[in-house]
PDB file of N, CA and C in Angstrom:
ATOM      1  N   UNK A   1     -63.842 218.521 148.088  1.00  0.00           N
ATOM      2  CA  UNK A   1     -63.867 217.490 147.063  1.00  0.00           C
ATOM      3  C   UNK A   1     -62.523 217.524 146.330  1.00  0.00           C
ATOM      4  N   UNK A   2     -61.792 216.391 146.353  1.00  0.00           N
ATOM      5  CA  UNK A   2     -60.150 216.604 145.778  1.00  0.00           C
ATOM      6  C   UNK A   2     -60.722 216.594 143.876  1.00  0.00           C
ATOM      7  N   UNK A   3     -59.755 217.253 143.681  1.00  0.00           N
ATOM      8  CA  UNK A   3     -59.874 217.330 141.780  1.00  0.00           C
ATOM      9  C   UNK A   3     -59.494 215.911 140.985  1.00  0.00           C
ATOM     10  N   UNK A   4     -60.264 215.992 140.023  1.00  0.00           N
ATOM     11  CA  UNK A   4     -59.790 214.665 139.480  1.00  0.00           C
ATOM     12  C   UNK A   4     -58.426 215.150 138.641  1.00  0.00           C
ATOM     13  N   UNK A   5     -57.552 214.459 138.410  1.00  0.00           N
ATOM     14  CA  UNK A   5     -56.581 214.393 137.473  1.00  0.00           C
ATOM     15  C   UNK A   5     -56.812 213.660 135.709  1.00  0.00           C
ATOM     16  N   UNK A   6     -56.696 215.060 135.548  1.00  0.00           N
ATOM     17  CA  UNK A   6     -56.987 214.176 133.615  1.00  0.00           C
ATOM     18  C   UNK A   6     -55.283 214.002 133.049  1.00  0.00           C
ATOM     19  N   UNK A   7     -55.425 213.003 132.478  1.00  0.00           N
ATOM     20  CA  UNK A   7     -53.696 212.541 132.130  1.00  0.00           C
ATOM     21  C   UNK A   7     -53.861 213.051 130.374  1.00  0.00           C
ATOM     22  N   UNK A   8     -53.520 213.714 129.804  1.00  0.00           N
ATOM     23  CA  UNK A   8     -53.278 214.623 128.494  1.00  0.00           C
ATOM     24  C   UNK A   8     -51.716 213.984 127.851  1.00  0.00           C
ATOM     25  N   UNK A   9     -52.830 213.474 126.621  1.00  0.00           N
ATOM     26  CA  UNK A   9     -51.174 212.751 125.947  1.00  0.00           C
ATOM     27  C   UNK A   9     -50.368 213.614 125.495  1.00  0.00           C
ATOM     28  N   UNK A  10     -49.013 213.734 125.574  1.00  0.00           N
ATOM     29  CA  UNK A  10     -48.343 214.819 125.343  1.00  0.00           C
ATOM     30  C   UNK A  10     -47.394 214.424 123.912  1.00  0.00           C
ATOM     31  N   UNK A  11     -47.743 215.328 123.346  1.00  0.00           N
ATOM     32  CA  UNK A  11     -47.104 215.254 121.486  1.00  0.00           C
ATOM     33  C   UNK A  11     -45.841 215.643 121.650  1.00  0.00           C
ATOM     34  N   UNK A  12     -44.631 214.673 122.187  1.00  0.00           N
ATOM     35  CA  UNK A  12     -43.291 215.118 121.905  1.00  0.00           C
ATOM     36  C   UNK A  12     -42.833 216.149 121.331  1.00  0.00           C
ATOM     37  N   UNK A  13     -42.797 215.845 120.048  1.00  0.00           N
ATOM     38  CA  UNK A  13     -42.360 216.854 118.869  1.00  0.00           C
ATOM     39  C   UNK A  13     -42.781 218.101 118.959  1.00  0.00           C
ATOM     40  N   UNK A  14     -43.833 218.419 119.211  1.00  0.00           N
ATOM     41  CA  UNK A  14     -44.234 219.516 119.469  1.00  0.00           C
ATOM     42  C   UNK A  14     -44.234 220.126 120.896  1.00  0.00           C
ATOM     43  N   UNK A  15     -44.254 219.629 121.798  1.00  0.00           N
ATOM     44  CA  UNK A  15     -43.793 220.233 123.170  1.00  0.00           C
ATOM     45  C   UNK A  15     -42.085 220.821 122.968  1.00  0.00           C
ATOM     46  N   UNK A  16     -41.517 219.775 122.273  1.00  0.00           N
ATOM     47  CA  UNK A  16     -39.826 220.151 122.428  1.00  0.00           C
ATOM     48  C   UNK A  16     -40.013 221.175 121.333  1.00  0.00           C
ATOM     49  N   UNK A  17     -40.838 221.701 120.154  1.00  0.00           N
ATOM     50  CA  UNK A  17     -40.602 222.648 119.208  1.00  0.00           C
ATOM     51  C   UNK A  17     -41.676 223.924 119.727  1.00  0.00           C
ATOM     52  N   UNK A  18     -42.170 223.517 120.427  1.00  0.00           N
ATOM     53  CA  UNK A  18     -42.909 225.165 121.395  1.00  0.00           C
ATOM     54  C   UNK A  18     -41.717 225.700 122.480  1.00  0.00           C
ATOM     55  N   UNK A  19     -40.890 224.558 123.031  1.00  0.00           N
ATOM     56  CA  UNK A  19     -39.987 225.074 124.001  1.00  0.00           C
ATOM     57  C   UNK A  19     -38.965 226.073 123.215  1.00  0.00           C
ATOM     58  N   UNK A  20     -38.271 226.073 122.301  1.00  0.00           N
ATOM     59  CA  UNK A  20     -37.509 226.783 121.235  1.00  0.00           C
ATOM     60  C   UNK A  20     -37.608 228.241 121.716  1.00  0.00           C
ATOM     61  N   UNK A  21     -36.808 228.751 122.389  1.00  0.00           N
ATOM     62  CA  UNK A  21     -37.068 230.505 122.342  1.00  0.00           C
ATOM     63  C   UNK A  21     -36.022 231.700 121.240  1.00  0.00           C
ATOM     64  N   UNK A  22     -35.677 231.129 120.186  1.00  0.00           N
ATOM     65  CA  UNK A  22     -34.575 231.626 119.443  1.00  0.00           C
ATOM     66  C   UNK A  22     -34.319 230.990 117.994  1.00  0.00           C
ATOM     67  N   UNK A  23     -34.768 231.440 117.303  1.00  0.00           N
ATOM     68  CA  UNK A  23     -34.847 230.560 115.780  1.00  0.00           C
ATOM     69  C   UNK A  23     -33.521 231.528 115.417  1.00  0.00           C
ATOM     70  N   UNK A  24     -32.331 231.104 114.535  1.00  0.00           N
ATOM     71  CA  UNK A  24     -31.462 231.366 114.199  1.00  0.00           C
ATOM     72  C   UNK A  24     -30.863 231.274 112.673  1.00  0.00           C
ATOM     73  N   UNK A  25     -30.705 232.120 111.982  1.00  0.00           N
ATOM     74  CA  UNK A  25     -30.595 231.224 110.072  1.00  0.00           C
ATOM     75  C   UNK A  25     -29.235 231.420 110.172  1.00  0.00           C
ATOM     76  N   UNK A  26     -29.003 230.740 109.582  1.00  0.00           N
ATOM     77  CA  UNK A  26     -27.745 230.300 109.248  1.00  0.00           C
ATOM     78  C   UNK A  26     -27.399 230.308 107.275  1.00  0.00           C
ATOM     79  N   UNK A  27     -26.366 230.791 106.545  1.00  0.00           N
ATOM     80  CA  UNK A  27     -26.035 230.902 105.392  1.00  0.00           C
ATOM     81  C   UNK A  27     -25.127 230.092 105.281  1.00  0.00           C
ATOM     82  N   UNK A  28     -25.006 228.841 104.636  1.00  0.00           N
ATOM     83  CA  UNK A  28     -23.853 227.680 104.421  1.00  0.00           C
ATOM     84  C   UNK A  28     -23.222 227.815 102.963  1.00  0.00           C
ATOM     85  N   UNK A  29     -22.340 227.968 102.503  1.00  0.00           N
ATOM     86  CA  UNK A  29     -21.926 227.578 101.105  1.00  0.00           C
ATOM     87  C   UNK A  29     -22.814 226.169 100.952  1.00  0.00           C
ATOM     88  N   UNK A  30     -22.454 225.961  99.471  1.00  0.00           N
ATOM     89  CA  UNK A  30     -23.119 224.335  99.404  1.00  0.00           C
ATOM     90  C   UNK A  30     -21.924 223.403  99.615  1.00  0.00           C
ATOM     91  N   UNK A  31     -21.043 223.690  99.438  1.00  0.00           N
ATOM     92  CA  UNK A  31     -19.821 222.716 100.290  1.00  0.00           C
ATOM     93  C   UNK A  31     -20.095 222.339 102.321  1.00  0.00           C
ATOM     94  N   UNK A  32     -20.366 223.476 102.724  1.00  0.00           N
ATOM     95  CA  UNK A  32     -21.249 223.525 103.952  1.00  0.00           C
ATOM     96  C   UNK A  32     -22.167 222.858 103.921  1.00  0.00           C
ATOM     97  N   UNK A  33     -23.120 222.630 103.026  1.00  0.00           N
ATOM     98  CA  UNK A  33     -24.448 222.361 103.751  1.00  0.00           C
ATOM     99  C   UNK A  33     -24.315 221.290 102.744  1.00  0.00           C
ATOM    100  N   UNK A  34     -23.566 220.262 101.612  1.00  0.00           N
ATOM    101  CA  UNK A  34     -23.114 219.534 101.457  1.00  0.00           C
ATOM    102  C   UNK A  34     -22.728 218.325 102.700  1.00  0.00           C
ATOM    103  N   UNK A  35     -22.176 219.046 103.759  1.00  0.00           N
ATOM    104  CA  UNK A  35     -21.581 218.301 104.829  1.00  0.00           C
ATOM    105  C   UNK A  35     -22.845 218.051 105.748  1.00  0.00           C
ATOM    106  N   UNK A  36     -23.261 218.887 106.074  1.00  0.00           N
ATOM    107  CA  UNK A  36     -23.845 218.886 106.922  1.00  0.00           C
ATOM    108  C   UNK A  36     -25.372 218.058 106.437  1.00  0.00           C
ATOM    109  N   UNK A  37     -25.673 217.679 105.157  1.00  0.00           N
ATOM    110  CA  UNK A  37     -26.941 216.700 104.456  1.00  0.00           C
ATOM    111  C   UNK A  37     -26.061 215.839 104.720  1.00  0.00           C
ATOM    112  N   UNK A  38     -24.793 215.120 104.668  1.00  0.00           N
ATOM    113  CA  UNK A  38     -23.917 214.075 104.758  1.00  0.00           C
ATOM    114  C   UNK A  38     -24.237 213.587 106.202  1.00  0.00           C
ATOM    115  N   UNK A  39     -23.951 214.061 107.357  1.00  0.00           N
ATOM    116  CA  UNK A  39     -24.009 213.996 108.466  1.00  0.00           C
ATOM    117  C   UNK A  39     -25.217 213.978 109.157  1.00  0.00           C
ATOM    118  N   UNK A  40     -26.318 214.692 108.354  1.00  0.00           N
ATOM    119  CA  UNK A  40     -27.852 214.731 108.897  1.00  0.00           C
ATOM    120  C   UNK A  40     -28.181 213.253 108.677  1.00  0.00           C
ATOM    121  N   UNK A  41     -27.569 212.651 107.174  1.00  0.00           N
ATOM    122  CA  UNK A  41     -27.925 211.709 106.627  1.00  0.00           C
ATOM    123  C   UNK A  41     -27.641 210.451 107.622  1.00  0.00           C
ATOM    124  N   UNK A  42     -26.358 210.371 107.844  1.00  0.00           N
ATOM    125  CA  UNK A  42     -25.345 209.320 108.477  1.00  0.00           C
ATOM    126  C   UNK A  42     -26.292 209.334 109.827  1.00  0.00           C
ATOM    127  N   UNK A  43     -26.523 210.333 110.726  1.00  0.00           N
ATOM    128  CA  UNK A  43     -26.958 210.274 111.962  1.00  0.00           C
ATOM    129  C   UNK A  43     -28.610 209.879 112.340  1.00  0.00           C
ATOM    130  N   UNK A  44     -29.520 210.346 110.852  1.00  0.00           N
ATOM    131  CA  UNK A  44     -30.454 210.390 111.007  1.00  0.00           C
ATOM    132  C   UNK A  44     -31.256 211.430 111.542  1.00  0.00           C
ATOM    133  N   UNK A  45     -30.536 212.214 111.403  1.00  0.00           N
ATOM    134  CA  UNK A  45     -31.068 213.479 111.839  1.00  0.00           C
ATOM    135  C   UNK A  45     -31.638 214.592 110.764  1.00  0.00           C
ATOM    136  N   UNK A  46     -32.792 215.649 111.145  1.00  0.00           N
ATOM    137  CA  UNK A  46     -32.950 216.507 110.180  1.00  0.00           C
ATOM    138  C   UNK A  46     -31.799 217.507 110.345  1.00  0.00           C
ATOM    139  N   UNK A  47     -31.805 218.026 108.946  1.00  0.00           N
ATOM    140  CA  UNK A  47     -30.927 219.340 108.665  1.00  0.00           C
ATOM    141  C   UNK A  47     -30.633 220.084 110.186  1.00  0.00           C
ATOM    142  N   UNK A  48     -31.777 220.934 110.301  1.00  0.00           N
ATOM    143  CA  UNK A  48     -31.444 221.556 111.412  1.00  0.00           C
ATOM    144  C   UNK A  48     -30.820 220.965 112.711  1.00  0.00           C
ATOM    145  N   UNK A  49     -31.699 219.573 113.105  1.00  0.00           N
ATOM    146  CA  UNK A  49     -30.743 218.975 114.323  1.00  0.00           C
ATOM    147  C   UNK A  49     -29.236 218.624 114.159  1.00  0.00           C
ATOM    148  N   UNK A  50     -29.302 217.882 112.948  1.00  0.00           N
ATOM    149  CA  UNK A  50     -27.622 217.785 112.717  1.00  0.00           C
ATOM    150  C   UNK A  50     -26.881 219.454 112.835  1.00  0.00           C
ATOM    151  N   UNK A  51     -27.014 220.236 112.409  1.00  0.00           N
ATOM    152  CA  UNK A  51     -26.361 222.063 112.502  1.00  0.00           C
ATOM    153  C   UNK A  51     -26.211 222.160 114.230  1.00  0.00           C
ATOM    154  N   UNK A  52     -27.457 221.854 114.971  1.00  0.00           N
ATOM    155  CA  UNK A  52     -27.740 222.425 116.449  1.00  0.00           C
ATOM    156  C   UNK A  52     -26.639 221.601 117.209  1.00  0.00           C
ATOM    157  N   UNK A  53     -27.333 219.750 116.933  1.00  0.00           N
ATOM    158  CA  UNK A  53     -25.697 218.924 117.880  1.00  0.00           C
ATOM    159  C   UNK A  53     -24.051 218.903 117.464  1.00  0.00           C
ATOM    160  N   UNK A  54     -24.150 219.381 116.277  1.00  0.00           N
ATOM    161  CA  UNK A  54     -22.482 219.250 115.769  1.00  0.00           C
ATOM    162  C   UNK A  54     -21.905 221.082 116.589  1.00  0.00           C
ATOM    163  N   UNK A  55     -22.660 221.713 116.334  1.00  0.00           N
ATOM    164  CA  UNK A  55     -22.430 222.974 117.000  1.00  0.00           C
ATOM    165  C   UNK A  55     -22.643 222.819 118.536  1.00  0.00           C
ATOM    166  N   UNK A  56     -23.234 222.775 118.803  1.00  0.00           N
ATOM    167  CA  UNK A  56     -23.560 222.411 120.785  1.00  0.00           C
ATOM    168  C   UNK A  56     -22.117 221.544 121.221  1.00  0.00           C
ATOM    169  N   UNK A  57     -22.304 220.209 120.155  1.00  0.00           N
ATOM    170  CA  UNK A  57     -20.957 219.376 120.677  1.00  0.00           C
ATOM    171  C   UNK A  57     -19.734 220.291 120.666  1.00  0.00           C
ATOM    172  N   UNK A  58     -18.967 221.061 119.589  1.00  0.00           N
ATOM    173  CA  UNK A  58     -18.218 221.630 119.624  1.00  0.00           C
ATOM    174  C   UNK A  58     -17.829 222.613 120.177  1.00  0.00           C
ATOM    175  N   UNK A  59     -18.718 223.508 120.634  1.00  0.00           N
ATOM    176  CA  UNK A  59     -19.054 224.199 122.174  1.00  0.00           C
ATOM    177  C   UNK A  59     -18.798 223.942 122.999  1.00  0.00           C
ATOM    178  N   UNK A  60     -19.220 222.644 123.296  1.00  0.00           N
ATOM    179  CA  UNK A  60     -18.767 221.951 124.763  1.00  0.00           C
ATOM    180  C   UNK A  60     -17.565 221.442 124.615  1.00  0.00           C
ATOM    181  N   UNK A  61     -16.944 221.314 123.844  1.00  0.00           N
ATOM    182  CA  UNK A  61     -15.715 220.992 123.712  1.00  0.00           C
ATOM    183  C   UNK A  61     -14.638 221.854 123.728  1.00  0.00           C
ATOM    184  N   UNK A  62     -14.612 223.546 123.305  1.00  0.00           N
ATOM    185  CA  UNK A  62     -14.479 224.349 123.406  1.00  0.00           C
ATOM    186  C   UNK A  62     -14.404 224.952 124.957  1.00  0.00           C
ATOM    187  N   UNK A  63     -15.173 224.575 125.823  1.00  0.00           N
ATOM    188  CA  UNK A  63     -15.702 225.422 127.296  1.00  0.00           C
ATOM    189  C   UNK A  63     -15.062 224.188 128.245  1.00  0.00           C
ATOM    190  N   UNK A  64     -15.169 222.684 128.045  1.00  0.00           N
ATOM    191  CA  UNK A  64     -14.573 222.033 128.795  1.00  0.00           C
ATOM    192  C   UNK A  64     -13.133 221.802 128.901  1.00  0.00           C
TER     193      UNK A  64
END
């Protein structure tokens, strides 16, 4: 008898925040983290994502 397939809605946000294997803190001056609410703001991004892509981007920019 083949299995039925159940289709399970999958909660974005939370699949991509269970994948996470490394939580990291970070200490900003407020001139730092000044910039970086500026840029969360401008992009639409939360705090932390704006910190993760401005750092990742500059990484890769760094290695390429």
């Amino acid at each position: 008898m083949p299995h039925a397939t159940h289709s399970v809605p999958r909660r974005k946000s939370r699949d991509y925040s269970r994948r996470r294997e490394a939580l990291v803190g970070v200490r900003l001056s407020p001139d730092e983290l000044a910039i970086v609410k500026a840029v969360a703001e401008r992009d639409g991004l939360t705090l932390p994502a704006a910190l993760r892509e401005g750092f990742l981007r500059h990484a890769a920019a760094d290695t390429g």
